[in-house]
C-alpha atoms as a PDB file:
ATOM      1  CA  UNK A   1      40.575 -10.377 -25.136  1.00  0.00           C
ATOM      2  CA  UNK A   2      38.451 -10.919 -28.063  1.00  0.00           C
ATOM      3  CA  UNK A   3      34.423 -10.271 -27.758  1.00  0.00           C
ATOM      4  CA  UNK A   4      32.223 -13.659 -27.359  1.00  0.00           C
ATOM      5  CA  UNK A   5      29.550 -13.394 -29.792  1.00  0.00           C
ATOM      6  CA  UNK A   6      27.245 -15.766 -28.059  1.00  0.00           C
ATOM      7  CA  UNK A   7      27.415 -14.054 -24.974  1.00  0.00           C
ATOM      8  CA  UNK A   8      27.199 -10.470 -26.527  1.00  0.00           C
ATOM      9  CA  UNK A   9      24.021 -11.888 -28.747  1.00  0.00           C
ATOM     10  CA  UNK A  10      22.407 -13.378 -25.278  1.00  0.00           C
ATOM     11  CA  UNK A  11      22.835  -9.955 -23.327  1.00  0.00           C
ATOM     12  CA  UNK A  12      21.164  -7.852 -26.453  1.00  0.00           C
ATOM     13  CA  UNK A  13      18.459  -9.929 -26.644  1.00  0.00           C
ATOM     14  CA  UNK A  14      17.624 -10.349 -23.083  1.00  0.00           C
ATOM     15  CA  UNK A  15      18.011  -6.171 -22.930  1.00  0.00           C
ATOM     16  CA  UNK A  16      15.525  -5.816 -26.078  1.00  0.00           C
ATOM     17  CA  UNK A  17      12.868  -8.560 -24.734  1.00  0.00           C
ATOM     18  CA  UNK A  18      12.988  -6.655 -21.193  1.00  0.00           C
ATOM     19  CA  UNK A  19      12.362  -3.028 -23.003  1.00  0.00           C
ATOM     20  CA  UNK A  20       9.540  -4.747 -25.151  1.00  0.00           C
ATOM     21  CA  UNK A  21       7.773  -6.737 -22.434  1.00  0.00           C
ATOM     22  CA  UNK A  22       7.916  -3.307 -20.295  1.00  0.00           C
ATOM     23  CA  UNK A  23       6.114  -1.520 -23.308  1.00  0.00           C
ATOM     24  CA  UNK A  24       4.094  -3.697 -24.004  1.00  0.00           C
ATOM     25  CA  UNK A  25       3.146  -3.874 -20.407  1.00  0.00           C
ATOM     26  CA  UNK A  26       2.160  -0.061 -20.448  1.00  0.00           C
ATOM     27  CA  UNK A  27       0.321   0.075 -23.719  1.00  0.00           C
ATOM     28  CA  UNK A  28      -1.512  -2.995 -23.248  1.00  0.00           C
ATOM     29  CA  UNK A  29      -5.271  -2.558 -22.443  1.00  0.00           C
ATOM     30  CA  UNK A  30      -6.062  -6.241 -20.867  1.00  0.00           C
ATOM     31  CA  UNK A  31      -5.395  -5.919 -17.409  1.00  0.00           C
ATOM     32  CA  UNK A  32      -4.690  -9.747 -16.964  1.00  0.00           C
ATOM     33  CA  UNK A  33      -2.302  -9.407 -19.898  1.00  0.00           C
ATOM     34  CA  UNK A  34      -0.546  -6.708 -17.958  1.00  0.00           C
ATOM     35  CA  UNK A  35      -0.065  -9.169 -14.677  1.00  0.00           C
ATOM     36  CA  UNK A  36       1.293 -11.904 -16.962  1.00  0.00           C
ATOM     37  CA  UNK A  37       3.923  -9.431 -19.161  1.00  0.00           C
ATOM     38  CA  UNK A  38       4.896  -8.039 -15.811  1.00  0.00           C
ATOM     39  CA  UNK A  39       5.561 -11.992 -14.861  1.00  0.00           C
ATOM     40  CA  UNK A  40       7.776 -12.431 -17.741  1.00  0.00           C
ATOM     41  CA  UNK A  41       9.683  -9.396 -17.337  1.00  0.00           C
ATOM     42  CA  UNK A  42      10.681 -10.296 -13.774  1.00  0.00           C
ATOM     43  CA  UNK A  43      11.730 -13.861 -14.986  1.00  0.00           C
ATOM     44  CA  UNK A  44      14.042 -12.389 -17.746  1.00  0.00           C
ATOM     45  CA  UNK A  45      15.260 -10.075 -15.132  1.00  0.00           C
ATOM     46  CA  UNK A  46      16.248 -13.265 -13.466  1.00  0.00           C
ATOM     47  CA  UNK A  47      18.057 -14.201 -16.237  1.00  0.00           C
ATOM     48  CA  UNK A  48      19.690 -10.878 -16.497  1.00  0.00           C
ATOM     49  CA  UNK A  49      21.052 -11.080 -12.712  1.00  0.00           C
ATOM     50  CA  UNK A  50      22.484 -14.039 -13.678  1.00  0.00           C
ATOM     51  CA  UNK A  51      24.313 -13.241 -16.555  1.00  0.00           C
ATOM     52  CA  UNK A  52      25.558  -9.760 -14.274  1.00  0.00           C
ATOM     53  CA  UNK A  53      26.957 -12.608 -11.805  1.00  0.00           C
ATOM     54  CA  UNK A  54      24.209 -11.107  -8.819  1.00  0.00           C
ATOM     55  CA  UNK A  55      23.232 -14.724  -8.534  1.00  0.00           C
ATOM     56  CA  UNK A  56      21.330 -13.299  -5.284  1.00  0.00           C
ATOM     57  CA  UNK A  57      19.280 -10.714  -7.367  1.00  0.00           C
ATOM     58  CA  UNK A  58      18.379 -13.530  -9.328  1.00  0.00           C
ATOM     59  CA  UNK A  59      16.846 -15.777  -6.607  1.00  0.00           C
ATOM     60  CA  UNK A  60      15.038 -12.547  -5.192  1.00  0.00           C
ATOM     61  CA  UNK A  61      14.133 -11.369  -8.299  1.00  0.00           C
ATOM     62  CA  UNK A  62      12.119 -14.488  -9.227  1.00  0.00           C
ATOM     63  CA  UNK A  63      10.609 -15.839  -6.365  1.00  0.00           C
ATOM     64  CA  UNK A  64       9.166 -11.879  -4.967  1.00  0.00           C
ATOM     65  CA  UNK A  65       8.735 -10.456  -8.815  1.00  0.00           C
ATOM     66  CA  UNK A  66       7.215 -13.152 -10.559  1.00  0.00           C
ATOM     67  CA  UNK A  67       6.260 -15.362  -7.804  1.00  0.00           C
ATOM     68  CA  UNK A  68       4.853 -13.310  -4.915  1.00  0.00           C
ATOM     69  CA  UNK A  69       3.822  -9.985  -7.203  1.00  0.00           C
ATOM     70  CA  UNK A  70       2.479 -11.858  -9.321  1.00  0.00           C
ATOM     71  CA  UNK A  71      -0.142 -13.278  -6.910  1.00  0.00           C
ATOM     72  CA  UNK A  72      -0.244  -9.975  -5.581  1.00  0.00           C
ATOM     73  CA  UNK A  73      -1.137  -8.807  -9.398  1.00  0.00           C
ATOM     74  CA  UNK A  74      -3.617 -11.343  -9.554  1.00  0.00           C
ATOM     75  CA  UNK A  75      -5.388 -10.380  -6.871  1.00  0.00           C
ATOM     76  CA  UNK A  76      -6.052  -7.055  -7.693  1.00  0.00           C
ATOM     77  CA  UNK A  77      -6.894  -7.855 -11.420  1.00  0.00           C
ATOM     78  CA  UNK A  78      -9.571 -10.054 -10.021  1.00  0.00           C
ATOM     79  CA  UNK A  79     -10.616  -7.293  -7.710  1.00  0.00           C
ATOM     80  CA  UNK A  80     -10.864  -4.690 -10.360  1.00  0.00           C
ATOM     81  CA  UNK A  81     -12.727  -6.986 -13.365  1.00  0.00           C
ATOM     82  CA  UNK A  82     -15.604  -4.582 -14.546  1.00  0.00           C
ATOM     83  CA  UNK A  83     -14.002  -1.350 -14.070  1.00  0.00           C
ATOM     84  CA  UNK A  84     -13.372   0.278 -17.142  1.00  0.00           C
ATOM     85  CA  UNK A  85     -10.239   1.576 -18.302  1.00  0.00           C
ATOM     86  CA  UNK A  86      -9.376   5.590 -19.340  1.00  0.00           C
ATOM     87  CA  UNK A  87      -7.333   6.250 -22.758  1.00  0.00           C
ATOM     88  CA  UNK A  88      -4.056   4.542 -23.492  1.00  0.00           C
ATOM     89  CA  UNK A  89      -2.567   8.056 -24.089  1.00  0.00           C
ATOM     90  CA  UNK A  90      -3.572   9.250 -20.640  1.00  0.00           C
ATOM     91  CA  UNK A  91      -2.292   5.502 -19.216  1.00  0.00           C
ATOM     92  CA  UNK A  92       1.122   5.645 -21.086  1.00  0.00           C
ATOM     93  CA  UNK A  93       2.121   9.497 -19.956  1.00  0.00           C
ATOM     94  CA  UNK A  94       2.509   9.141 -16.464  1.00  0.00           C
ATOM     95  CA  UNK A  95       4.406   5.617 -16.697  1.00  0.00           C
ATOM     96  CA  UNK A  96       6.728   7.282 -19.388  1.00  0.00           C
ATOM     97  CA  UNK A  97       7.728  10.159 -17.781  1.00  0.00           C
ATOM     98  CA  UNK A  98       8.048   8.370 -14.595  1.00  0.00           C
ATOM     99  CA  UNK A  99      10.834   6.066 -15.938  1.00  0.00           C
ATOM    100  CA  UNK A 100      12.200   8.874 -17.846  1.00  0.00           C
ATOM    101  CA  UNK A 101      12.817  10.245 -14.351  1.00  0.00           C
ATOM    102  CA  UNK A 102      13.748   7.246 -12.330  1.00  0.00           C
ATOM    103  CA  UNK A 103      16.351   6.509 -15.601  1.00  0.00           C
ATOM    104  CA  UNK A 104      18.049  10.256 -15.788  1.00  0.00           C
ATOM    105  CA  UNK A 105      18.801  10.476 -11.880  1.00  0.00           C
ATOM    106  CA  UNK A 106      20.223   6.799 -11.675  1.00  0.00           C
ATOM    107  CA  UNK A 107      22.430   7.781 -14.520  1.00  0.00           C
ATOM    108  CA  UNK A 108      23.569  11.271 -12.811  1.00  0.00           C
ATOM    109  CA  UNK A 109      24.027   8.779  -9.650  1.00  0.00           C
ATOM    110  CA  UNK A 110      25.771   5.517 -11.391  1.00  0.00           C
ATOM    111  CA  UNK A 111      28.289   8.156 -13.537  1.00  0.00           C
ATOM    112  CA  UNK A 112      30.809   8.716 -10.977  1.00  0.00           C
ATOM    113  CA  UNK A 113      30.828   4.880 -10.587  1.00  0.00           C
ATOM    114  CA  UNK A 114      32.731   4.056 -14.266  1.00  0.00           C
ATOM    115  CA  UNK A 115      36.333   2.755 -14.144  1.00  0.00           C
ATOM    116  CA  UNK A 116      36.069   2.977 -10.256  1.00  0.00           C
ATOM    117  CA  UNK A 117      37.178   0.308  -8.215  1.00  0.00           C
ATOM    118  CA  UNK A 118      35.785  -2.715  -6.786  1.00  0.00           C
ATOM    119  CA  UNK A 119      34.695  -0.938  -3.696  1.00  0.00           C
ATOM    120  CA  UNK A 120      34.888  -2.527  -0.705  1.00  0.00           C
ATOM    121  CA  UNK A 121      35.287  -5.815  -1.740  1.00  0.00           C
ATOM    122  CA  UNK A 122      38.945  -6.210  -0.434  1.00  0.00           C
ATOM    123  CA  UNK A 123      38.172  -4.778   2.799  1.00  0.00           C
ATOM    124  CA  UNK A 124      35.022  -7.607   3.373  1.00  0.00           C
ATOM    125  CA  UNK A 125      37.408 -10.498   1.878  1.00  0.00           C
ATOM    126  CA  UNK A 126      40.328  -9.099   4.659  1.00  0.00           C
ATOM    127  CA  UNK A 127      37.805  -9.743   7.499  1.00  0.00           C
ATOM    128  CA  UNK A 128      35.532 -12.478   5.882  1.00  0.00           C
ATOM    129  CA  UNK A 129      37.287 -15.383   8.468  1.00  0.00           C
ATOM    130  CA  UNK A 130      35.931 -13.270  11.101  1.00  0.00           C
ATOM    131  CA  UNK A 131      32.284 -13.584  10.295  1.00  0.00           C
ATOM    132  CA  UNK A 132      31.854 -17.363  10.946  1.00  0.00           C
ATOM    133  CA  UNK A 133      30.510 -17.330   7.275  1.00  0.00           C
ATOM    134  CA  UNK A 134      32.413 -18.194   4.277  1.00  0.00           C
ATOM    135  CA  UNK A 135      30.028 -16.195   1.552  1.00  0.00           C
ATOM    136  CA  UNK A 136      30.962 -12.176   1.444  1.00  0.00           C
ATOM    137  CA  UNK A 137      26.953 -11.255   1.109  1.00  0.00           C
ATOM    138  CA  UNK A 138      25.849 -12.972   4.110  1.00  0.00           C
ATOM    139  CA  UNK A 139      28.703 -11.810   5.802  1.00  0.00           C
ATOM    140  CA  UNK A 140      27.914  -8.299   5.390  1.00  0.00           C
ATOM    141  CA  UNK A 141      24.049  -9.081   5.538  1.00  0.00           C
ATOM    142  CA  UNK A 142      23.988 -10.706   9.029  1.00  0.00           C
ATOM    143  CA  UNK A 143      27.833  -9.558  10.579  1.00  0.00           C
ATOM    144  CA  UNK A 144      29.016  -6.372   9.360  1.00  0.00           C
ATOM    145  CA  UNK A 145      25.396  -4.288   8.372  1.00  0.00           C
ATOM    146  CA  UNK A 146      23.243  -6.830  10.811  1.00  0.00           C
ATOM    147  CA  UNK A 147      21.861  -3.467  12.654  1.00  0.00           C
ATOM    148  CA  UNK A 148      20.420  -2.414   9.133  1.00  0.00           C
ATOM    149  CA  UNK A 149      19.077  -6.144   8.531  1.00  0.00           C
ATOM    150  CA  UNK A 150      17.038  -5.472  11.963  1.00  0.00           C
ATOM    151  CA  UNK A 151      16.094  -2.437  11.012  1.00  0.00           C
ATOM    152  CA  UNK A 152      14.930  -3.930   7.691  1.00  0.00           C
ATOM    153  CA  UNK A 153      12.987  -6.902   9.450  1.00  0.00           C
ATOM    154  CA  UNK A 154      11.220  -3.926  11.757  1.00  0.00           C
ATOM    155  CA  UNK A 155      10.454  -2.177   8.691  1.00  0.00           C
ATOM    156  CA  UNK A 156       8.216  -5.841   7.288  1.00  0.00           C
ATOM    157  CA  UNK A 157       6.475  -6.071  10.743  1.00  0.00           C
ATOM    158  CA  UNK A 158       5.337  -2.355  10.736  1.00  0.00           C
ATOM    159  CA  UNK A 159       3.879  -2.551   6.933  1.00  0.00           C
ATOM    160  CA  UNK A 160       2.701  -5.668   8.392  1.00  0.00           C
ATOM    161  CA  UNK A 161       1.335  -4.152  11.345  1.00  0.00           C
ATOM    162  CA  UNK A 162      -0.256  -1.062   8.889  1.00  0.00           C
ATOM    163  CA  UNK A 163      -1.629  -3.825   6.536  1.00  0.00           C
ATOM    164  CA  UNK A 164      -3.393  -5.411   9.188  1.00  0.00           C
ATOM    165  CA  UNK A 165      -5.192  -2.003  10.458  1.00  0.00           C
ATOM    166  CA  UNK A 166      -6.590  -1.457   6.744  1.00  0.00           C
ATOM    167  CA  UNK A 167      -9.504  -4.490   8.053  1.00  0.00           C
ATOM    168  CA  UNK A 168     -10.090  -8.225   7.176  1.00  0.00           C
ATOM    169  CA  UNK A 169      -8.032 -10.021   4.544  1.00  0.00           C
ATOM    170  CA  UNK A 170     -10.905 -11.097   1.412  1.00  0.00           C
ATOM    171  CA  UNK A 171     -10.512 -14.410  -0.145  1.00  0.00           C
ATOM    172  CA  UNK A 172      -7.334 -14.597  -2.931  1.00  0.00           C
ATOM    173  CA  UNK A 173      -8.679 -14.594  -5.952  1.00  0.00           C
ATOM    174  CA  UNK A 174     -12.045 -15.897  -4.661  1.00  0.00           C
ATOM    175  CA  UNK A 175     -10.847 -19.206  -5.173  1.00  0.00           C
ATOM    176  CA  UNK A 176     -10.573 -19.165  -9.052  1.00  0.00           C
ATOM    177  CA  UNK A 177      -7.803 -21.230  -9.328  1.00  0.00           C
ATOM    178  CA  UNK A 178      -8.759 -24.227  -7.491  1.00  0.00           C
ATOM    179  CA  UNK A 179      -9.019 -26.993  -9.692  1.00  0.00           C
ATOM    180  CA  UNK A 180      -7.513 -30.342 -10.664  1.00  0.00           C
ATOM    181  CA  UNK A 181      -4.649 -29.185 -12.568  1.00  0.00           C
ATOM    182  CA  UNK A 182      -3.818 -26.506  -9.995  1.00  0.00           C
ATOM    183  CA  UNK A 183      -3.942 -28.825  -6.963  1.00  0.00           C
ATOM    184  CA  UNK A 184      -1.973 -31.383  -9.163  1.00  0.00           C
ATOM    185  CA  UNK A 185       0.688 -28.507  -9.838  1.00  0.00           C
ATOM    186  CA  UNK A 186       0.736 -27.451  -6.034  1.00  0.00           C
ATOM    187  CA  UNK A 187       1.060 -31.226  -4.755  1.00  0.00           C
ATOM    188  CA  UNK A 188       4.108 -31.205  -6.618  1.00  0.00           C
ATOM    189  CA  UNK A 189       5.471 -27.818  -6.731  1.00  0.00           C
ATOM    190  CA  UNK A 190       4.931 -27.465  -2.753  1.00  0.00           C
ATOM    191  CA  UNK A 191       7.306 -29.938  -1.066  1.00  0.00           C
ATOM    192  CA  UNK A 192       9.962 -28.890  -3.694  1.00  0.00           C
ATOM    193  CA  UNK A 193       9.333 -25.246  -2.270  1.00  0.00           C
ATOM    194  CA  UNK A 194       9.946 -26.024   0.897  1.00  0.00           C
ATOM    195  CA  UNK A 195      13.075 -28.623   0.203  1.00  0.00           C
ATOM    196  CA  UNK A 196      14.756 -25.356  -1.753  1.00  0.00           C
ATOM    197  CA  UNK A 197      13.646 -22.515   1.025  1.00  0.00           C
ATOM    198  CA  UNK A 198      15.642 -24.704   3.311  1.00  0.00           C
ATOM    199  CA  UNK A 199      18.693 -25.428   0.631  1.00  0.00           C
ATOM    200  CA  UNK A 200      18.915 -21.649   0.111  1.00  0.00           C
ATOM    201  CA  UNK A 201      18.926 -21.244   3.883  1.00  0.00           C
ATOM    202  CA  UNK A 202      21.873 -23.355   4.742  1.00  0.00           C
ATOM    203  CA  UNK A 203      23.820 -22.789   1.616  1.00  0.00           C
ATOM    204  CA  UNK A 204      23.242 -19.034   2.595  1.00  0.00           C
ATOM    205  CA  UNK A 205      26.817 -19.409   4.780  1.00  0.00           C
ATOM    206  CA  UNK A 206      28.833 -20.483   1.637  1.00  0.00           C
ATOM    207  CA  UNK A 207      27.360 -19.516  -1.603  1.00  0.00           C
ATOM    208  CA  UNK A 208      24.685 -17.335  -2.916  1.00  0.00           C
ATOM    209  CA  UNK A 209      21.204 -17.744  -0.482  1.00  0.00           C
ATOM    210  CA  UNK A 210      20.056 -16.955   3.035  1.00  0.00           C
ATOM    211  CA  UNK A 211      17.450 -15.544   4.787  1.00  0.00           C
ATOM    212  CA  UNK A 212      15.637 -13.224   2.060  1.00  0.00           C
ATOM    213  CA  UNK A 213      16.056 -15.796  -0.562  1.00  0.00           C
ATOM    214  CA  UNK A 214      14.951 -18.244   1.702  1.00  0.00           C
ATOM    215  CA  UNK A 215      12.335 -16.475   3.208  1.00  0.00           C
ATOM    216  CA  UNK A 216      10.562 -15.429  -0.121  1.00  0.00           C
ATOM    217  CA  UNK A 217      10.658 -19.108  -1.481  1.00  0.00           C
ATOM    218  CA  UNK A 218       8.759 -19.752   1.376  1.00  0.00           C
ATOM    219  CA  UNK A 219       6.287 -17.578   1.419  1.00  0.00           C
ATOM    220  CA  UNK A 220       5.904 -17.934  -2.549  1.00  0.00           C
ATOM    221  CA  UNK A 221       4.924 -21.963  -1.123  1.00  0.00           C
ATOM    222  CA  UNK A 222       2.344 -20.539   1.501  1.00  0.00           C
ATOM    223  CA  UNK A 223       0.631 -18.233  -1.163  1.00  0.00           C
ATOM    224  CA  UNK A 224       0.437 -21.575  -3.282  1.00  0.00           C
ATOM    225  CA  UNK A 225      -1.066 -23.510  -0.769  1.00  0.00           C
ATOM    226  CA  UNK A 226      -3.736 -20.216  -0.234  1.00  0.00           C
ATOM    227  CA  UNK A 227      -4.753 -21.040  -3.659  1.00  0.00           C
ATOM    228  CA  UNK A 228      -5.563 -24.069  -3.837  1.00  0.00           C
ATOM    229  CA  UNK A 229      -8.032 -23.179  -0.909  1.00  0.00           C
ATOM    230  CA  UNK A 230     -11.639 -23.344  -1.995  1.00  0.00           C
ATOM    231  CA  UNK A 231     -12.274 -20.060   0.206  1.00  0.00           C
ATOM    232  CA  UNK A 232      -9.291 -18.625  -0.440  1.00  0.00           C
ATOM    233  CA  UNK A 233      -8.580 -17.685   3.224  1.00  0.00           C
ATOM    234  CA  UNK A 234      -6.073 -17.637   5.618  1.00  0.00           C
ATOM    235  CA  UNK A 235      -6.884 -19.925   8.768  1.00  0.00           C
ATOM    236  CA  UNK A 236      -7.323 -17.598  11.251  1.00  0.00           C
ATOM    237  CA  UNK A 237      -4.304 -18.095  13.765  1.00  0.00           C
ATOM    238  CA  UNK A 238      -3.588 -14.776  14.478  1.00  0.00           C
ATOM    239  CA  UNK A 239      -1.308 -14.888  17.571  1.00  0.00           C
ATOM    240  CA  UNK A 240       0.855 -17.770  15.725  1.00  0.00           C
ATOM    241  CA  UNK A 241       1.488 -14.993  12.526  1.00  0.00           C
ATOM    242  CA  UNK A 242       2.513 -12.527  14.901  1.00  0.00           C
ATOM    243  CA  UNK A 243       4.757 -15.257  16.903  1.00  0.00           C
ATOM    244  CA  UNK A 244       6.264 -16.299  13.351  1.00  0.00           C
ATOM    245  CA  UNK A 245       6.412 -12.169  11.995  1.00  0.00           C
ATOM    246  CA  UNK A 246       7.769 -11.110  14.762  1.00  0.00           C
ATOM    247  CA  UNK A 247      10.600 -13.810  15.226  1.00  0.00           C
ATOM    248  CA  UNK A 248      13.441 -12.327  13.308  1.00  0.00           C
ATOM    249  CA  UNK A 249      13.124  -8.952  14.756  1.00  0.00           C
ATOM    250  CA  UNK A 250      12.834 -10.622  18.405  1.00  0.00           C
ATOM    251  CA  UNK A 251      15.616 -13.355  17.293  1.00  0.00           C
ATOM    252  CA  UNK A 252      18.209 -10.335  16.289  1.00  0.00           C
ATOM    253  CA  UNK A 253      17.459  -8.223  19.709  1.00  0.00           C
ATOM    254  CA  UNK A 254      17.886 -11.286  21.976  1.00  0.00           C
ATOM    255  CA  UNK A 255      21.048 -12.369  20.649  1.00  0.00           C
ATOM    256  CA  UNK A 256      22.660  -9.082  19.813  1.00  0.00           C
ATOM    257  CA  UNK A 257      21.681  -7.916  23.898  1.00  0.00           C
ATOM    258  CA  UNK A 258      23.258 -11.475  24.614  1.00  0.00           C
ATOM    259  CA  UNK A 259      26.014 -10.669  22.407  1.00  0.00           C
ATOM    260  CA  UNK A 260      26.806  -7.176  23.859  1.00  0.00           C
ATOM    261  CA  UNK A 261      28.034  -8.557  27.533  1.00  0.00           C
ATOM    262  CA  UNK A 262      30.597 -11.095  25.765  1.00  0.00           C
ATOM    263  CA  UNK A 263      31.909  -8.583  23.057  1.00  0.00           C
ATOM    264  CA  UNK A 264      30.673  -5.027  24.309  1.00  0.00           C
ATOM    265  CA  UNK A 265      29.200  -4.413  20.920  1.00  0.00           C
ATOM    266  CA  UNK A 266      25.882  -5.241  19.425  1.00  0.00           C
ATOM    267  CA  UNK A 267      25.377  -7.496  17.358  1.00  0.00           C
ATOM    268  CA  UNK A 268      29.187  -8.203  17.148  1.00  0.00           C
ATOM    269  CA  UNK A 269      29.139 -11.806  17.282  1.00  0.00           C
ATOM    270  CA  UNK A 270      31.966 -13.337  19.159  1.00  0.00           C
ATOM    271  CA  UNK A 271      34.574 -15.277  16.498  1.00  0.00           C
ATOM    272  CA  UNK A 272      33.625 -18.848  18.354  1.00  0.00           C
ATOM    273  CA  UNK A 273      30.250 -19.413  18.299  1.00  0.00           C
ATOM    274  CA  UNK A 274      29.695 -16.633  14.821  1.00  0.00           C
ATOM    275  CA  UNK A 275      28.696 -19.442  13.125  1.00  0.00           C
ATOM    276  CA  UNK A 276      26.254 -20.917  14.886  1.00  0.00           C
ATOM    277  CA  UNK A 277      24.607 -17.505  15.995  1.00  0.00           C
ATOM    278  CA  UNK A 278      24.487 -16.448  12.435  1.00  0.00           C
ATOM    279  CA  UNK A 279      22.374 -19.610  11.287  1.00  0.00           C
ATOM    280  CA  UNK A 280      19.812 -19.058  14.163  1.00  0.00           C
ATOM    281  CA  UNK A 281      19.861 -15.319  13.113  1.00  0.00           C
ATOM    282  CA  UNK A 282      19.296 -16.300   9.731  1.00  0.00           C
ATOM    283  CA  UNK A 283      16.659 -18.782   9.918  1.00  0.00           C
ATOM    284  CA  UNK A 284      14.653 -16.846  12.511  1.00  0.00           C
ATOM    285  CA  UNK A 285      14.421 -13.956   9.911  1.00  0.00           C
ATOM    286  CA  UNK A 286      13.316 -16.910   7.005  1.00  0.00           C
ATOM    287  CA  UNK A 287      10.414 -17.512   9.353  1.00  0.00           C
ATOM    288  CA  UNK A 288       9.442 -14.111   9.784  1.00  0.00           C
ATOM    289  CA  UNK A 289      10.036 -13.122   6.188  1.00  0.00           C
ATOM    290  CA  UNK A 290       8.163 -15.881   5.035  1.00  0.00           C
ATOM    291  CA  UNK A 291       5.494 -14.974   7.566  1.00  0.00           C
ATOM    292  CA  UNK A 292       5.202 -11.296   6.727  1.00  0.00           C
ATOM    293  CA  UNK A 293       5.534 -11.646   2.298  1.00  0.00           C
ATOM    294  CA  UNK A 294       2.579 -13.894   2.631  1.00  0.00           C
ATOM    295  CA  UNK A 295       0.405 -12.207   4.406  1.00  0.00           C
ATOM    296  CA  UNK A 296       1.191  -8.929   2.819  1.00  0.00           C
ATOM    297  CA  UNK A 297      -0.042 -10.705  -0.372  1.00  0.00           C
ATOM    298  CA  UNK A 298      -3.165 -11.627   1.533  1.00  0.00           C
ATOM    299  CA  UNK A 299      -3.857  -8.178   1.868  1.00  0.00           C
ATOM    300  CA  UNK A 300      -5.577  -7.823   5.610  1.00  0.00           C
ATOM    301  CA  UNK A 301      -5.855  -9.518   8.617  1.00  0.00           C
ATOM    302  CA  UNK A 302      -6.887 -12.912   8.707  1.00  0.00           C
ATOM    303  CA  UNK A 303      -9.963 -13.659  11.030  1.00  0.00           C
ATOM    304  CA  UNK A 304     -12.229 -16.765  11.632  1.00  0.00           C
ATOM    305  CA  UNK A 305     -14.891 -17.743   8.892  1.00  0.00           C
ATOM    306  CA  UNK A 306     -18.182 -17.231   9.932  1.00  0.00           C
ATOM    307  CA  UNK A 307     -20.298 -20.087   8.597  1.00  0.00           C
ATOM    308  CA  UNK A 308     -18.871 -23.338   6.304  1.00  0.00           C
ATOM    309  CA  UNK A 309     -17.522 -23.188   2.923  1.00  0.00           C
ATOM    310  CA  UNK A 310     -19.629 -25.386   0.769  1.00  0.00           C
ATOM    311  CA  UNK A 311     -18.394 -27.712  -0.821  1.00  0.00           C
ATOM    312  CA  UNK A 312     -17.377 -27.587  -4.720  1.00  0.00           C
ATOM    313  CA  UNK A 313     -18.419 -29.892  -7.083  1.00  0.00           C
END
């Protein structure tokens, strides 16, 4: 099989501008410049995923790393305007020999991996009609590995629950955004959030999607419409976040207890109704990933105002 040329020209460049970006990300002195190089690396990664066929990665890849870090970024960039930066050498040594690190011990842990086989693809494809999903990653996401999905989803409510302790959430971004263009951009930009959160939800049971894809879409949609708040607060409905965090962990305990006097097993959804118990699985952890991303970008707990907001003009 000969070499496509195109393809082979695609995959050099998109390693180069990735290796690039990230140096130029390190060596940079502009802090905002930083935020937005870190933004285009994570959307080239996106490419990348997809041209690896991890059409999954991809979704995840853009909507937490250049969607929901980049707010994130953002936030702290405006936090930190003022402060004054120490030498590039001293900012570029500790980055470098970090990823010199992180790079060797993948590469001790990925060589056994060449020329192996496909894992345990075979073995999930065998038992795939048993999941009441069609789609092998959701199938091991919610069916085979759900006990490690809950443990995930308890993992988001505790670092939102730690979050939370560190005191009140501060405006995002003070409310630099909001503007004309912005709120014109959000008007749009919003419903067609929403629309594809729910798309990547119910696909999630035949193609790549589900709950984490879904979940960060969404939440990349409620950090928009924090933006293009004037305060740049989070209305303070505190026992309706921790109804909506708390939902997939709650969701994933009620049904696998249900679960367990039918089958004897947890979480070992019975062949009939797998379908159906996987969807309601799935989009109680959207809600409570959504919930959780967002206000993790927010950055504390949200309480009332005290006072009014002015109004701009």
């Amino acid at each position: 099989m000969g070499i496509d040329a195109a393809a082979l020209l695609l995959d050099v460049t998109l390693a180069a501008t990735v290796v690039a970006l990230g140096w130029r990300c390190v060596i940079t002195a502009d802090r905002f410049e930083t935020v937005a190089v870190f933004i285009g690396i994570s959307l080239v990664m996106a490419i990348a995923w997809t041209r690896l066929e991890a059409p999954d990665l991809a979704l995840a890849e853009a909507a937490l790393g250049a969607g929901l870090n980049g707010a994130l970024l953002l936030a702290a960039w405006a936090e930190t305007r003022g402060i004054e930066d120490g030498p590039a050498e001293r900012r570029i040594a500790g980055p470098a020999l970090l990823a010199a690190t992180t790079m060797a011990v993948a590469g001790a842990g990925l060589a056994p991996l060449v020329g192996a086989e496909a894992g345990l693809a075979a073995e999930i494809a065998a038992r795939l009609d048993q999941t009441g999903v069609s789609y092998p990653v959701t199938a091991v996401l919610v069916d085979f590995r759900a006990l490690d999905t809950l443990l995930e989803l308890c993992v988001l409510l505790a670092a939102l629950a730690a979050t939370w302790q560190l005191g009140a959430a501060r405006p995002l971004l003070r409310g630099k955004l909001y503007g004309p263009v912005f709120v014109a951009y959000v008007r749009i930009a919003l419903p067609l959030l929403v629309v594809l959160a729910a798309a990547l939800l119910w696909r999630g049971a035949t193609s790549p999607g589900g709950a984490f894809q879904a979940g960060a879409t969404l939440a990349a949609a409620g950090v928009l419409l924090l933006l293009v708040n004037p305060a740049g607060r989070v209305p303070a409905l505190s026992w309706a976040y921790r109804i909506c965090a708390s939902l997939g962990v709650l969701a994933f305990l009620g049904l696998g207890t249900g679960v367990t006097a039918v089958t004897g097993r947890f979480l070992d959804w019975p062949l009939s109704h797998a379908g159906a118990l996987v969807l309601v699985a799935e989009t109680a952890a959207t809600v409570a990933i959504a919930t959780t991303l967002a206000l993790l970008v927010v950055g504390g707990r949200p309480v009332a105002q005290r006072g009014r907001v002015g109004k701009r003009h």
